[in-house]
N, C-alpha and C. Protein backbone atom coordinates (compact mmCIF):
# COMPACT_ATOMS: atom_id res chain seq x y z
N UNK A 1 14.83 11.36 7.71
CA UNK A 1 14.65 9.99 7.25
C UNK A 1 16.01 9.42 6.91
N UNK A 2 16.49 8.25 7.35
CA UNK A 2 17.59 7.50 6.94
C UNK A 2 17.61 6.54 6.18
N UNK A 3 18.11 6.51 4.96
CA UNK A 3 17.83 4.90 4.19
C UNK A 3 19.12 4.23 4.58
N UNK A 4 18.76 3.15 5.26
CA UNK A 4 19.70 2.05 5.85
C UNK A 4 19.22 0.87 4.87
N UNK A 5 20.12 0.11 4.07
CA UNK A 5 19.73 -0.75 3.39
C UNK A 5 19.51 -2.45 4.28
N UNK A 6 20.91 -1.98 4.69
CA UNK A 6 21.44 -2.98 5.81
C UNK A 6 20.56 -3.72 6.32
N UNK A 7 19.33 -2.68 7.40
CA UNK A 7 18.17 -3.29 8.46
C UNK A 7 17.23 -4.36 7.97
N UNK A 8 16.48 -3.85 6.44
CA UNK A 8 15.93 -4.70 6.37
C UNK A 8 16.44 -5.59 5.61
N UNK A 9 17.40 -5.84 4.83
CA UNK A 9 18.09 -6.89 3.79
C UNK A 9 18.25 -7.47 5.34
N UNK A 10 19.41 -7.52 6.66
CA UNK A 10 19.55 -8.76 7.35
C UNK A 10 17.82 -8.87 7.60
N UNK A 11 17.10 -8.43 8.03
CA UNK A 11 15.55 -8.60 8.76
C UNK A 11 15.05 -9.77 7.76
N UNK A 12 15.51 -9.52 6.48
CA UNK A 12 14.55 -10.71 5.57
C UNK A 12 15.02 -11.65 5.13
N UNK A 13 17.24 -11.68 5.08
CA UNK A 13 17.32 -12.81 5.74
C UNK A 13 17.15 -13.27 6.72
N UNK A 14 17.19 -13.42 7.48
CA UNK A 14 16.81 -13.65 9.19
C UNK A 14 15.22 -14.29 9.38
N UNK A 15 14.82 -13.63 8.56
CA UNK A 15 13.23 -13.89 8.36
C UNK A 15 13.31 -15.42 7.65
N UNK A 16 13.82 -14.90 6.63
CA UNK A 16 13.45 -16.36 5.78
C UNK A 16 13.93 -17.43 6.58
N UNK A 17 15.36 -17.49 6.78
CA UNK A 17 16.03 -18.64 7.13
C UNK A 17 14.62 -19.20 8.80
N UNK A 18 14.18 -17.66 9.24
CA UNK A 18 13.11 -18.89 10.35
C UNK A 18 12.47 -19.72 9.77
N UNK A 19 12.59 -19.03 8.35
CA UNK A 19 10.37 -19.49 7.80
C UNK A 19 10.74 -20.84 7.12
N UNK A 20 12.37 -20.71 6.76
CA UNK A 20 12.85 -22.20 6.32
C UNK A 20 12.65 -23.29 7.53
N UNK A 21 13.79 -22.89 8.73
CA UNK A 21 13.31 -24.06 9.67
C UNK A 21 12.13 -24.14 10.09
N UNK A 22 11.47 -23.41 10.50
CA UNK A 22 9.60 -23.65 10.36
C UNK A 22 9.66 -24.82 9.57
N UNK A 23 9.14 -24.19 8.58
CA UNK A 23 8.53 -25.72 7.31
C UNK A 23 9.75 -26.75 7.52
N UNK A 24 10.67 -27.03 8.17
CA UNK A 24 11.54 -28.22 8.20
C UNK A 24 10.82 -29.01 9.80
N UNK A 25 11.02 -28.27 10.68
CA UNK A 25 10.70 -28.74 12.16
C UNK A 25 9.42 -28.10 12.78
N UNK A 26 8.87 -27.53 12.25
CA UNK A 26 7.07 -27.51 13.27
C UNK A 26 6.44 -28.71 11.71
N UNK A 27 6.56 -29.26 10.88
CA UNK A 27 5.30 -29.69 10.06
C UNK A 27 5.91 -31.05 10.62
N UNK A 28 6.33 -31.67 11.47
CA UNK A 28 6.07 -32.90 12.39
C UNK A 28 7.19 -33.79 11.22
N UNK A 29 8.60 -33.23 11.04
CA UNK A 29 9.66 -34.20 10.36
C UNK A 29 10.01 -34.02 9.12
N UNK A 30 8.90 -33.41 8.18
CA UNK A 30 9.13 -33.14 6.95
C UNK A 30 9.69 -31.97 6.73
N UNK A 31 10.06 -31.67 5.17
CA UNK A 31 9.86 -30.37 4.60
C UNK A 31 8.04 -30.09 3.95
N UNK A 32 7.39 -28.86 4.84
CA UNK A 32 6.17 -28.48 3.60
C UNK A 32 6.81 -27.21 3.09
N UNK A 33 6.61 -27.14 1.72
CA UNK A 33 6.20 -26.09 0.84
C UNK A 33 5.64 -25.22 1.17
N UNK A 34 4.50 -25.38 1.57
CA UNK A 34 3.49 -24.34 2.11
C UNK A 34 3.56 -23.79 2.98
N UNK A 35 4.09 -24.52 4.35
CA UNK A 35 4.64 -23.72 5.30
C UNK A 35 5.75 -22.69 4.85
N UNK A 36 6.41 -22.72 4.07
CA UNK A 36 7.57 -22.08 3.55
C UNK A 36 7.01 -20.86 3.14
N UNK A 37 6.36 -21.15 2.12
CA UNK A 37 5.39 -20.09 1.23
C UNK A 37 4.90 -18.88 1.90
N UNK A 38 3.83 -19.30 3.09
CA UNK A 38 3.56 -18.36 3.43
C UNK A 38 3.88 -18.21 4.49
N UNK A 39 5.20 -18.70 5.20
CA UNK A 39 5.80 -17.95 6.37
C UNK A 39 6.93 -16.72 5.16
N UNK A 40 7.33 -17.41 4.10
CA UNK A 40 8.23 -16.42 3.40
C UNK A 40 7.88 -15.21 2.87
N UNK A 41 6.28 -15.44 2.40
CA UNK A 41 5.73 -14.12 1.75
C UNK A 41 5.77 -12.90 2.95
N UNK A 42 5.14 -13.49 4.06
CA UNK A 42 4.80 -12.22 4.90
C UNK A 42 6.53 -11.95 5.84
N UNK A 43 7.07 -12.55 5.41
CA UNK A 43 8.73 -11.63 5.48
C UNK A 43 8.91 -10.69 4.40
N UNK A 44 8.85 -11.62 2.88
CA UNK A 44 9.09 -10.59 2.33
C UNK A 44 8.37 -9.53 2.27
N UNK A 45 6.87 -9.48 2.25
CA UNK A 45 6.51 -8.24 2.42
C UNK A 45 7.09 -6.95 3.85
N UNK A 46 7.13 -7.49 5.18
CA UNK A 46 7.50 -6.77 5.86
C UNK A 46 9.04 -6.17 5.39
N UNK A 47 9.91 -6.86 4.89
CA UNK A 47 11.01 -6.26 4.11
C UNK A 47 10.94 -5.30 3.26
N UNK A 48 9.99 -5.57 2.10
CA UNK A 48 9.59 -4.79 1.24
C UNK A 48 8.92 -3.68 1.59
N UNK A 49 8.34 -3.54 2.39
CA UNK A 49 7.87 -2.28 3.12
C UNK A 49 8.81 -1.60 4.08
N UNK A 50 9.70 -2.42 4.63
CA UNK A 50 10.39 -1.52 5.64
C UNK A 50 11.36 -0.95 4.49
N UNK A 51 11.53 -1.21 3.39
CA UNK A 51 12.76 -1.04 2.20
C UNK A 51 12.19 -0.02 1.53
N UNK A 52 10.74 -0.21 1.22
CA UNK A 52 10.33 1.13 1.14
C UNK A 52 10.22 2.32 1.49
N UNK A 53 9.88 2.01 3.07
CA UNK A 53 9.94 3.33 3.65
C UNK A 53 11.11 3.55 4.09
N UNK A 54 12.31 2.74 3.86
CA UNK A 54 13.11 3.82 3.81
C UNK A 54 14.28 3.97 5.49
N UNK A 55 13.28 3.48 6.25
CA UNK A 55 13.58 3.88 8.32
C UNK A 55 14.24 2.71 9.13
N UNK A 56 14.65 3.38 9.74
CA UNK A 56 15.33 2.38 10.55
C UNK A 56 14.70 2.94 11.61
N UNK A 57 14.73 1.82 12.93
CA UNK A 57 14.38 2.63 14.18
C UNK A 57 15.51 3.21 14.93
N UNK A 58 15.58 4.16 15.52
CA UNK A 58 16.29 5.04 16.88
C UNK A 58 16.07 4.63 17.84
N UNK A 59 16.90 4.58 18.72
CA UNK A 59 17.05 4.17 20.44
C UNK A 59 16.01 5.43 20.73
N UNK A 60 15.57 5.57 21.93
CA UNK A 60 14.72 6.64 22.18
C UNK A 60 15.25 8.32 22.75
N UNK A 61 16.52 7.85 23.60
CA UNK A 61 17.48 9.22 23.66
C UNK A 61 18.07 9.67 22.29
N UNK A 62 18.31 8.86 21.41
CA UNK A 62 18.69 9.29 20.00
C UNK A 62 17.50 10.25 19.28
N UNK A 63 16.53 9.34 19.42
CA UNK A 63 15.61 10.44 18.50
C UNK A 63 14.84 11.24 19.21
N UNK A 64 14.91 11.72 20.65
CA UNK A 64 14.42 12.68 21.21
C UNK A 64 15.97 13.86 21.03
N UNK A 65 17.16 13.42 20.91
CA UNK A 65 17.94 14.55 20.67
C UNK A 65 17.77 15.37 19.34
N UNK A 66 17.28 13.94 18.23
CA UNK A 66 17.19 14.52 16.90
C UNK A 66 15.50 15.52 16.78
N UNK A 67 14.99 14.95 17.54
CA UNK A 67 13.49 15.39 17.41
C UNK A 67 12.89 16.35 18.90
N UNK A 68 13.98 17.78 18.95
CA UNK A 68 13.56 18.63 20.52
C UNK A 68 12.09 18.87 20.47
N UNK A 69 11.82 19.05 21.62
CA UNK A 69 10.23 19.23 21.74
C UNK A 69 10.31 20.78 21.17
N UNK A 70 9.16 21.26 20.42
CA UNK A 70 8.41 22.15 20.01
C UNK A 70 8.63 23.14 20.68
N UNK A 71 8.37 24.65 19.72
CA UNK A 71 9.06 25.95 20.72
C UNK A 71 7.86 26.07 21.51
N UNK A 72 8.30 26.77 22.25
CA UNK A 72 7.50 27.19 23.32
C UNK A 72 7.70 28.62 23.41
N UNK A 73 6.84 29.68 23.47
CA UNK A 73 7.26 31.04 23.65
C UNK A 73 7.09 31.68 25.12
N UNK A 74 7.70 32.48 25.14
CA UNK A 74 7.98 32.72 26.63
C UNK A 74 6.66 33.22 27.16
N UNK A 75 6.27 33.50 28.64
CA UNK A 75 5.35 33.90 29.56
C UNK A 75 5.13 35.13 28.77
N UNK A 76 3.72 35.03 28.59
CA UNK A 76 3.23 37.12 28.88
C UNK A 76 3.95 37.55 27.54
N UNK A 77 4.16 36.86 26.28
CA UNK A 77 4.33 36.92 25.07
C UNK A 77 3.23 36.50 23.88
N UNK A 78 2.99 37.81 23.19
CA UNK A 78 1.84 37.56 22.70
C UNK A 78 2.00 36.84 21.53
N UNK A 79 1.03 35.84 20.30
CA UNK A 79 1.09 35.36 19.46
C UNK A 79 1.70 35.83 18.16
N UNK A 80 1.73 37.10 17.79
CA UNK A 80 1.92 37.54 16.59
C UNK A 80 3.95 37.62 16.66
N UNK A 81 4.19 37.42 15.42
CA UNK A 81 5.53 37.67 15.23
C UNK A 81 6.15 35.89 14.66
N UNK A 82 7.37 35.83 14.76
CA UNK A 82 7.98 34.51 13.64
C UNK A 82 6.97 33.43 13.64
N UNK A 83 6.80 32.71 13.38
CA UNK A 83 6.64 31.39 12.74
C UNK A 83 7.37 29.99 14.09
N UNK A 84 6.86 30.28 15.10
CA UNK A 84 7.49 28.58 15.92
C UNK A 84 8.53 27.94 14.91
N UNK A 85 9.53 27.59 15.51
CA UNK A 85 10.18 26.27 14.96
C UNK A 85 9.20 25.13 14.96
N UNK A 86 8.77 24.93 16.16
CA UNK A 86 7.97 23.92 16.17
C UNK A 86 6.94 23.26 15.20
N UNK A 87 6.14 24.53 15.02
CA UNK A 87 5.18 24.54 13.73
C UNK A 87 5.74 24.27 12.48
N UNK A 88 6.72 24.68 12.18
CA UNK A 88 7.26 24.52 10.53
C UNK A 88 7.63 23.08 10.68
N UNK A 89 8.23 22.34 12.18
CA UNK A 89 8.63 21.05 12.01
C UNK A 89 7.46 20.26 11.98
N UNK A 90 6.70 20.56 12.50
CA UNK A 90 4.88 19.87 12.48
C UNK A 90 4.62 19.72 11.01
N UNK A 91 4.47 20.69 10.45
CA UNK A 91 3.94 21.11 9.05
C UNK A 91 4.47 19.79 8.15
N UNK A 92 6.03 20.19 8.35
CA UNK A 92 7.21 18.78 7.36
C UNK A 92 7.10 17.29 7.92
N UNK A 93 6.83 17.57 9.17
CA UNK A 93 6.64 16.00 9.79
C UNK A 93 5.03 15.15 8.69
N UNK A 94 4.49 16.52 9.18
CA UNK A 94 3.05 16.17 8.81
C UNK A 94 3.45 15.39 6.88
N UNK A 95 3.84 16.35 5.95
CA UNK A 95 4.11 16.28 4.63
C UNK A 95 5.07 14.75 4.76
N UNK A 96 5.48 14.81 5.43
CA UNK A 96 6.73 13.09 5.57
C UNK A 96 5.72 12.55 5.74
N UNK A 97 5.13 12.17 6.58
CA UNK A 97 4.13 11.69 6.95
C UNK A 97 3.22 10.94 5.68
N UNK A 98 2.72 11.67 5.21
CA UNK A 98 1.67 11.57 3.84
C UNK A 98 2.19 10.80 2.61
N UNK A 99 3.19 11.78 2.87
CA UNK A 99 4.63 10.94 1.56
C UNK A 99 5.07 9.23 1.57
N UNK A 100 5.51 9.49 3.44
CA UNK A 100 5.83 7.55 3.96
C UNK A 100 4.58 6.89 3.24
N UNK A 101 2.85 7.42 3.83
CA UNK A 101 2.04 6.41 3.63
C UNK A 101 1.22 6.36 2.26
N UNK A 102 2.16 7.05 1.39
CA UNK A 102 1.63 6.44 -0.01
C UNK A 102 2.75 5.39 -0.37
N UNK A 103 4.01 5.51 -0.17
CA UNK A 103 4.74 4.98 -0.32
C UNK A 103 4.15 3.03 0.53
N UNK A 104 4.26 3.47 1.42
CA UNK A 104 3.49 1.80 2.01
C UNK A 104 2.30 1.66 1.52
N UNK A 105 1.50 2.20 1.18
CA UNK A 105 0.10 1.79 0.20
C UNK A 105 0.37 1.36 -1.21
N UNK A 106 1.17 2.01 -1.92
CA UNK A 106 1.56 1.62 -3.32
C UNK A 106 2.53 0.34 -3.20
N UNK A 107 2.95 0.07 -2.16
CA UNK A 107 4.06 -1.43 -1.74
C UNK A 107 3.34 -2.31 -1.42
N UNK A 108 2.53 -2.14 -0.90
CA UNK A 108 1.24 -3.39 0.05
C UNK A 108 0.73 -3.50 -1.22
N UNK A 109 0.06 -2.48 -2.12
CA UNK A 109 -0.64 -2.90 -3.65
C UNK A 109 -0.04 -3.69 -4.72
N UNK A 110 1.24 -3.27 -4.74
CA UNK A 110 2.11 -4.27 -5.48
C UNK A 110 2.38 -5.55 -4.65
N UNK A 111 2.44 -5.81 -3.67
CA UNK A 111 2.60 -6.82 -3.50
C UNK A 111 1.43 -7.66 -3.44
N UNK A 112 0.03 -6.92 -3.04
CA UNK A 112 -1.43 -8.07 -2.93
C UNK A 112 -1.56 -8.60 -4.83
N UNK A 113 -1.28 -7.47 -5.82
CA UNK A 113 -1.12 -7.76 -6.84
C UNK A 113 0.00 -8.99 -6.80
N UNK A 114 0.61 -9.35 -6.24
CA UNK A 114 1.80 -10.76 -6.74
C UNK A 114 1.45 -11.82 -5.71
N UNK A 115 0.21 -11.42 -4.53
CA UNK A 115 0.32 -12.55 -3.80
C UNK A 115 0.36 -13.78 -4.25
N UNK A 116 0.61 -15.01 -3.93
CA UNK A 116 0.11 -16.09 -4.88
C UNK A 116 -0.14 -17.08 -3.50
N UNK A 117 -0.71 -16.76 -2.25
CA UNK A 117 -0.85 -17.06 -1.13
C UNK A 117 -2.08 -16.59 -0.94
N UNK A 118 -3.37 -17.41 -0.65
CA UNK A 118 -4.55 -16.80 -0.41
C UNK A 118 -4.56 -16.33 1.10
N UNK A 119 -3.67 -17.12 2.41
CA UNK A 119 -3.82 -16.12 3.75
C UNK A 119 -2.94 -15.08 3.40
N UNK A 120 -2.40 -15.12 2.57
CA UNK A 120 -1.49 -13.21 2.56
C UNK A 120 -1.96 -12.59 2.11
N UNK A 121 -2.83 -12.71 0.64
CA UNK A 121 -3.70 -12.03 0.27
C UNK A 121 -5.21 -11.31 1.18
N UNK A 122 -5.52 -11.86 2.02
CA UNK A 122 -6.59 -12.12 2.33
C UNK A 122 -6.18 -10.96 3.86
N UNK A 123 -5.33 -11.87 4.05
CA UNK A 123 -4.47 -10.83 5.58
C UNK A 123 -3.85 -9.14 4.55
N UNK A 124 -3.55 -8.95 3.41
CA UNK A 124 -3.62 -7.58 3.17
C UNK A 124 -4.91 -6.91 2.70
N UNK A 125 -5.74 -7.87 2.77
CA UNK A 125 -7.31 -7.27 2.46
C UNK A 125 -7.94 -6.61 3.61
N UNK A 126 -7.63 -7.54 4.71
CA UNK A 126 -7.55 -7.13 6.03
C UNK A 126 -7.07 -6.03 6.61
N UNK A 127 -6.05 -5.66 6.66
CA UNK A 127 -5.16 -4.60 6.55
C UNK A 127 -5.69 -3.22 5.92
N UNK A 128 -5.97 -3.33 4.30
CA UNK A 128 -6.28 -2.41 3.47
C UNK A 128 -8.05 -1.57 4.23
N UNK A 129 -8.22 -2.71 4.76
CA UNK A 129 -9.65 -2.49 5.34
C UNK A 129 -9.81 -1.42 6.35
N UNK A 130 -8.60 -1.92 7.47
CA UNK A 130 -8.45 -1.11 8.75
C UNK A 130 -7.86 0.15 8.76
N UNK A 131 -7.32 0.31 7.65
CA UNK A 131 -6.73 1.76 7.76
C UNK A 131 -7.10 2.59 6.38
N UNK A 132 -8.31 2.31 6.15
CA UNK A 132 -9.28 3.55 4.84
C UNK A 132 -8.81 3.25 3.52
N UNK A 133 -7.81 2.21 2.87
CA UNK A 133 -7.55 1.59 1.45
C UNK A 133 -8.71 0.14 1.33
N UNK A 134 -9.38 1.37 0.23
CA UNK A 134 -10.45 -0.04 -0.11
C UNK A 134 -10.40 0.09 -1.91
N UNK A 135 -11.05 -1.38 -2.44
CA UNK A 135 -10.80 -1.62 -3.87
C UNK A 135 -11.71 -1.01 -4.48
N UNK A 136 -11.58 -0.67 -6.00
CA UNK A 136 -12.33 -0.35 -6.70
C UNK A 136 -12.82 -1.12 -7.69
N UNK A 137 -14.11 -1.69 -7.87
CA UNK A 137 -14.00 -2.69 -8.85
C UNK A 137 -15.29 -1.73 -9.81
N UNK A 138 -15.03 -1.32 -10.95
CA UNK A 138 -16.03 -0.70 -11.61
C UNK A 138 -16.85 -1.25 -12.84
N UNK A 139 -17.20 -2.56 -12.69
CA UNK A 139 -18.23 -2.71 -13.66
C UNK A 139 -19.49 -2.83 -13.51
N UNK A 140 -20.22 -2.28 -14.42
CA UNK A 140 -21.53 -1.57 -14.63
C UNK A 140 -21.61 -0.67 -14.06
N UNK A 141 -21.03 0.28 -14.25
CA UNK A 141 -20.66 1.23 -14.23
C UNK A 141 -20.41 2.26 -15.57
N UNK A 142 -20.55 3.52 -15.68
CA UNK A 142 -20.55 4.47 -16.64
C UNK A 142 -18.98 4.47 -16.67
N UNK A 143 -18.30 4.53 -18.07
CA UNK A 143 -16.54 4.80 -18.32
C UNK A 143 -16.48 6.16 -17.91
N UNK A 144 -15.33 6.34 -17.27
CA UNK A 144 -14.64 7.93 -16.80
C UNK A 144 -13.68 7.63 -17.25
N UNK A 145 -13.30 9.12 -18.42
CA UNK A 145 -11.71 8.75 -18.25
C UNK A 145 -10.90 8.84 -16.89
N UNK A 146 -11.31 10.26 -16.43
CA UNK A 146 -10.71 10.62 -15.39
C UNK A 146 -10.62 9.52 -14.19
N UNK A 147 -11.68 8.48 -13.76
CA UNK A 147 -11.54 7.49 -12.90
C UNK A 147 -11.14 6.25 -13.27
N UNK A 148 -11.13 5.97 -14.38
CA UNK A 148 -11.05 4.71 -14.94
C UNK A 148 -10.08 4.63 -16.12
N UNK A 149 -8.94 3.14 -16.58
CA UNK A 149 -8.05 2.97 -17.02
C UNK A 149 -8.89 2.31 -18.30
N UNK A 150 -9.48 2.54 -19.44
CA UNK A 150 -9.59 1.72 -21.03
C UNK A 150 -8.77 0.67 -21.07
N UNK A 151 -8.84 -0.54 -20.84
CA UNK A 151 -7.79 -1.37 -21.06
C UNK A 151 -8.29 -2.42 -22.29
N UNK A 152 -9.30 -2.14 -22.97
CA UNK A 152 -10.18 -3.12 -23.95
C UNK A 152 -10.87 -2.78 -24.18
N UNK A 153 -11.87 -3.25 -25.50
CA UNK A 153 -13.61 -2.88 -25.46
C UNK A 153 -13.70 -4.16 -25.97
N UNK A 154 -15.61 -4.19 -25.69
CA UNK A 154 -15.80 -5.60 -26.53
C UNK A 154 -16.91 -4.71 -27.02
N UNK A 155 -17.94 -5.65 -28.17
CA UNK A 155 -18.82 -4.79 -28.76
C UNK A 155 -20.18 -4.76 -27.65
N UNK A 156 -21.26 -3.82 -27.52
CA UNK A 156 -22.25 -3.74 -26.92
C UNK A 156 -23.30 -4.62 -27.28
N UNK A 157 -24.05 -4.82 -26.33
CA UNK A 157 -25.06 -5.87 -26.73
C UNK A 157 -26.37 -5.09 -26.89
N UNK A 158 -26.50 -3.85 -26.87
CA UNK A 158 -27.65 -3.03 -27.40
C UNK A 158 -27.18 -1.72 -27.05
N UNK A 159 -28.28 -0.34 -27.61
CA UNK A 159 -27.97 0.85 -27.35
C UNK A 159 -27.89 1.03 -25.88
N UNK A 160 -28.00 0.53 -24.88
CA UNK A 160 -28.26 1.22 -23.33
C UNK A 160 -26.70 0.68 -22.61
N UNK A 161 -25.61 -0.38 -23.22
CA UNK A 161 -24.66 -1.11 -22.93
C UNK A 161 -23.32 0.14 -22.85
N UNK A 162 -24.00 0.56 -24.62
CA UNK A 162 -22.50 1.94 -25.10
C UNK A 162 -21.83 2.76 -23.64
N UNK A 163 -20.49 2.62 -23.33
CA UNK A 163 -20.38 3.26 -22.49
C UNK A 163 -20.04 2.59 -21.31
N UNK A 164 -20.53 1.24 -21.07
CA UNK A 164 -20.71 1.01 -19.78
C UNK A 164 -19.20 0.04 -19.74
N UNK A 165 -18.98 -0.15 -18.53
CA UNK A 165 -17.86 -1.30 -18.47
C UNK A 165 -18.57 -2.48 -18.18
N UNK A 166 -17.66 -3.10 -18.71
CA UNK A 166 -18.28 -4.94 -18.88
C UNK A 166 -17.45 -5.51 -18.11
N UNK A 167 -16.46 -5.42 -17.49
CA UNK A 167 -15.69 -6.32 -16.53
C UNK A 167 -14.58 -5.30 -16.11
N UNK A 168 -13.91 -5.55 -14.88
CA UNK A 168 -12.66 -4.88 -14.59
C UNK A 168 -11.78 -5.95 -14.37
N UNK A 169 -10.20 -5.39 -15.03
CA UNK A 169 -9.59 -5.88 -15.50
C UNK A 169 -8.57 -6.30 -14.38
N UNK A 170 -8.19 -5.11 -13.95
CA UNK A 170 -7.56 -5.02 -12.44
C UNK A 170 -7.90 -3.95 -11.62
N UNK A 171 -8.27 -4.33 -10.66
CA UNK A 171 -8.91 -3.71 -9.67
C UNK A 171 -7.96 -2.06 -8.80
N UNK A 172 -9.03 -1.31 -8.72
CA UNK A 172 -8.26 -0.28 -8.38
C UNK A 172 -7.87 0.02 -6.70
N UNK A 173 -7.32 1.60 -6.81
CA UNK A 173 -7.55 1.26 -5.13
C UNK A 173 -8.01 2.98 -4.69
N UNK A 174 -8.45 2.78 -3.69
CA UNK A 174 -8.38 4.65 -2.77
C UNK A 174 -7.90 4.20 -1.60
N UNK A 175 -7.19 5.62 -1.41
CA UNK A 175 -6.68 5.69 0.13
C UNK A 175 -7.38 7.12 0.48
N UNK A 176 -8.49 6.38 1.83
CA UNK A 176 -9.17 7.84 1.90
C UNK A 176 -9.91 8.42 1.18
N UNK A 177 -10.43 8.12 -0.46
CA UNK A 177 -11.54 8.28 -1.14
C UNK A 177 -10.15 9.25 -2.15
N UNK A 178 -9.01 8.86 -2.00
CA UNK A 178 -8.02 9.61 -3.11
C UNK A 178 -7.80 8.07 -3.86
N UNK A 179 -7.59 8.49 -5.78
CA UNK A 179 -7.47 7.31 -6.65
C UNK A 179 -6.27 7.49 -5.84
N UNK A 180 -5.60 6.15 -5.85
CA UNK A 180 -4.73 5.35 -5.56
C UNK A 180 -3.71 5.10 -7.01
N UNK A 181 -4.97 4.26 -7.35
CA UNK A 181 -4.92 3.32 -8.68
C UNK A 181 -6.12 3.24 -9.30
N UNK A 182 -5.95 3.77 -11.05
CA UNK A 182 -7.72 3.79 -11.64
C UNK A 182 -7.47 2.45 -12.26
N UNK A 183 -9.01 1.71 -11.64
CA UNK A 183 -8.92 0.32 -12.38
C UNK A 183 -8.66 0.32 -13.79
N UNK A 184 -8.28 -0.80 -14.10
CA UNK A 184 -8.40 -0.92 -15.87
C UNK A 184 -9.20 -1.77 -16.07
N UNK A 185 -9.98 -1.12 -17.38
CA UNK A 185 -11.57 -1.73 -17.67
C UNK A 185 -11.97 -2.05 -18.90
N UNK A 186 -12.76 -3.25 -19.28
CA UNK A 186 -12.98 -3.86 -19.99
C UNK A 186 -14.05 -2.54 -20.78
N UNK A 187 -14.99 -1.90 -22.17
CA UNK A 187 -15.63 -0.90 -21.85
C UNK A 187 -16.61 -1.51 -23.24
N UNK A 188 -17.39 -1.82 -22.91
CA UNK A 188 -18.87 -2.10 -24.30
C UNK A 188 -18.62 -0.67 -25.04
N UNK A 189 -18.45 -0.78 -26.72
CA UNK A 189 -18.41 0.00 -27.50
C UNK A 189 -19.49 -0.58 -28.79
N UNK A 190 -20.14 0.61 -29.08
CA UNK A 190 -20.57 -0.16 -30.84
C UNK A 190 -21.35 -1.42 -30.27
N UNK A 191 -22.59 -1.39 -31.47
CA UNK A 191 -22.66 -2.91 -30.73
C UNK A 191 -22.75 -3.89 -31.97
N UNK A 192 -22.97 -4.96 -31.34
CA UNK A 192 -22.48 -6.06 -32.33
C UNK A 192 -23.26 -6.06 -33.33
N UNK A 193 -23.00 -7.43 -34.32
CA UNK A 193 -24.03 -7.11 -35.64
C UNK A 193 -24.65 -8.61 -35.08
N UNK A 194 -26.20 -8.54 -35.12
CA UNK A 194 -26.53 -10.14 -34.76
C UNK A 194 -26.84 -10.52 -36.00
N UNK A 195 -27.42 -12.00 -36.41
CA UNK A 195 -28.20 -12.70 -37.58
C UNK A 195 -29.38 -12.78 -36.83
């Protein structure tokens, strides 16, 4: 893995300055705002993610020199004995692998958390959809510590309430049915005193 800062800092200037002339010359003479907005968000996010992970791309003779194909053992050689190169590089590719895409799941989350653009929001809902990150919203629902973040209580409105969550506060996430993020939750305690 290479962290090149360089790639994506020019990529998101480069980005912006389009998303500027955009909103100057496609909205028919004016400056819009809005065009700005959300041609700028979905730069910065692609920045913010490529900054996350970290990569730059390789020409393709470059990273086939860095990346040789897999051992191969000779003819009429039986299985038992070292460990393939190949395999141990599979294994670490695989572990990079897992590592990159929490890293872009926890970046896409922080950022749907700051959207303030309902097509960007809506386009990472999209996204979160197609590749197994879906939300958690847990009210009425039984409190877990283990799944769920206490972020408040209010009092219960009878004995069957105790326990339960009454609203979520911010929404959680899984990738793959793994917490992500445990929502934080509003949680009925005690219940009130009526007249």
């Amino acid at each position: 893995m290479t962290n090149r800062l360089g790639g994506p800092l020019v990529g998101a200037l480069v980005g912006l300055a389009a998303a500027a002339l955009g909103a100057v010359f496609l909205t028919g003479g004016g400056f819009d705002a809005r065009v700005l907005a959300i041609a700028a968000g979905s730069v910065l996010v692609t920045a913010a993610v490529a900054f996350a992970a970290g990569r730059s791309i390789a020409a393709p003779a470059k990273a086939a020199a860095l990346n040789p194909p897999p051992f191969a053992p000779p003819a009429g050689t039986g299985a038992s004995g070292a460990i393939p190169v190949g395999q141990l590089a599979d294994s670490a590719r695989a572990a990079q692998n897992t590592t990159d895409r929490t890293v872009l799941v926890e970046t896409c989350i922080w950022m749907r958390d700051r959207a303030t653009s309902p097509a960007l929001a809506q386009h990472l809902d999209g996204a979160f959809a197609k590749v197994g990150v879906n939300p958690v919203d847990a009210t009425g629902q039984r409190f877990d510590p283990a799944v769920h973040e206490a972020g408040s209580t209010v009092a219960a409105r009878g004995p069957a309430d105790e326990g339960i969550i009454a609203r979520t506060e911010q929404i959680g996430y899984t990738d793959r049915g793994r917490i992500v993020r445990h929502p934080i939750v509003t949680v009925y305690r005690g219940q009130g005193v009526r007249a």
